[in-house]
Protein backbone atom coordinates (compact mmCIF):
# COMPACT_ATOMS: atom_id res chain seq x y z
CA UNK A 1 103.41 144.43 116.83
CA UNK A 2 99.98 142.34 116.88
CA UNK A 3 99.58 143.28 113.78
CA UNK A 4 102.80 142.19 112.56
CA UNK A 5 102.70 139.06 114.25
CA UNK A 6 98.69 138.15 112.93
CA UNK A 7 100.46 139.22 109.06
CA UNK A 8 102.94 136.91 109.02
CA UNK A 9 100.51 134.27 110.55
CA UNK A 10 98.05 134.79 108.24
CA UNK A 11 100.46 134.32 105.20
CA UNK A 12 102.30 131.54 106.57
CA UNK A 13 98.34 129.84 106.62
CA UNK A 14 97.94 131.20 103.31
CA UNK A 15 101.37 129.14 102.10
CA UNK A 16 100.44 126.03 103.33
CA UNK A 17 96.72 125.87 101.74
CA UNK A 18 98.41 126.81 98.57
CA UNK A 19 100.86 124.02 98.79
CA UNK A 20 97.88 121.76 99.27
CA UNK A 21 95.40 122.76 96.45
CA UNK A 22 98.79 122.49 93.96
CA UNK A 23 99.58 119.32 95.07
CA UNK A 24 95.44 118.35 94.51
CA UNK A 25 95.07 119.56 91.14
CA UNK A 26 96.90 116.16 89.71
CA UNK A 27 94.67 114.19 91.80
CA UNK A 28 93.15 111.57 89.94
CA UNK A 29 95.95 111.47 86.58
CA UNK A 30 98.15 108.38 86.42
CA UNK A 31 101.75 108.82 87.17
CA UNK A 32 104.44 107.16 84.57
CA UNK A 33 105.07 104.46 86.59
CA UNK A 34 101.02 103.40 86.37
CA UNK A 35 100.63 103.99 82.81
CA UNK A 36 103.84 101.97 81.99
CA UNK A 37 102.91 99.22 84.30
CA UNK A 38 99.70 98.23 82.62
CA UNK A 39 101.51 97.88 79.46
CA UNK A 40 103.68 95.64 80.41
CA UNK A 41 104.23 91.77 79.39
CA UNK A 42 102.06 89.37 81.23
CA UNK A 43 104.52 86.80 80.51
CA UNK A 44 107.19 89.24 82.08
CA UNK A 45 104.90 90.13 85.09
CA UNK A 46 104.29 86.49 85.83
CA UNK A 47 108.21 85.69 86.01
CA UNK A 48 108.28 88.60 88.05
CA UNK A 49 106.19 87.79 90.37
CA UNK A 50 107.89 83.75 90.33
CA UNK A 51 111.26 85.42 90.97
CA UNK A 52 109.56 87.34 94.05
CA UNK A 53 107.85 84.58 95.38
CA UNK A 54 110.99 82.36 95.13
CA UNK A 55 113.06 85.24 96.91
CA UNK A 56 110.81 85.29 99.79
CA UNK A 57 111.56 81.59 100.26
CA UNK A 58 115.11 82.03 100.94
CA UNK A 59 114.40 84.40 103.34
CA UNK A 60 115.34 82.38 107.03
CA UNK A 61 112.28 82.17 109.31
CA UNK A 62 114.10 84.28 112.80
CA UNK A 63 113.81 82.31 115.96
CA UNK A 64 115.41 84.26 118.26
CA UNK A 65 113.12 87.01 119.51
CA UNK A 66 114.78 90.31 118.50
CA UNK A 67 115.41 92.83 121.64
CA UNK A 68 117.13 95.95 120.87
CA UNK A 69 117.10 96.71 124.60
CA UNK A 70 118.68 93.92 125.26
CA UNK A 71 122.43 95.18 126.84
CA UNK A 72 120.23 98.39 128.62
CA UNK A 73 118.59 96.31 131.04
């Protein structure tokens, strides 16, 4: 049963190190979304970033302190 039981340990450790060294094999390659970003517009990155900026002005400042234990107590 020990024996059994170390087996089964030893190949779930075995599973999990595997899982790691696939995922760090495409360490270090851009993804699609990098290599697409730095060919972008600058002119459409800059009204991006505008449109963001202006977004996160109409955003109300919150001045009542937020308690979610509020009805608990």
């Amino acid at each position: 049963m020990r024996i059994l039981i170390a087996s089964v340990a030893m190949a779930l450790m075995m599973v999990s190190a595997h899982a790691q060294d696939a995922h760090a094999q495409d360490m270090g390659k851009a993804t699609k979304h990098q290599r697409t970003q730095k060919t972008q517009d600058p002119a459409k990155m800059k009204a991006d970033e505008q449109a963001y900026k202006e977004a996160l002005k109409r955003i109300p400042d919150s001045t009542k302190k937020v308690d979610p234990w509020e009805n608990v107590r």
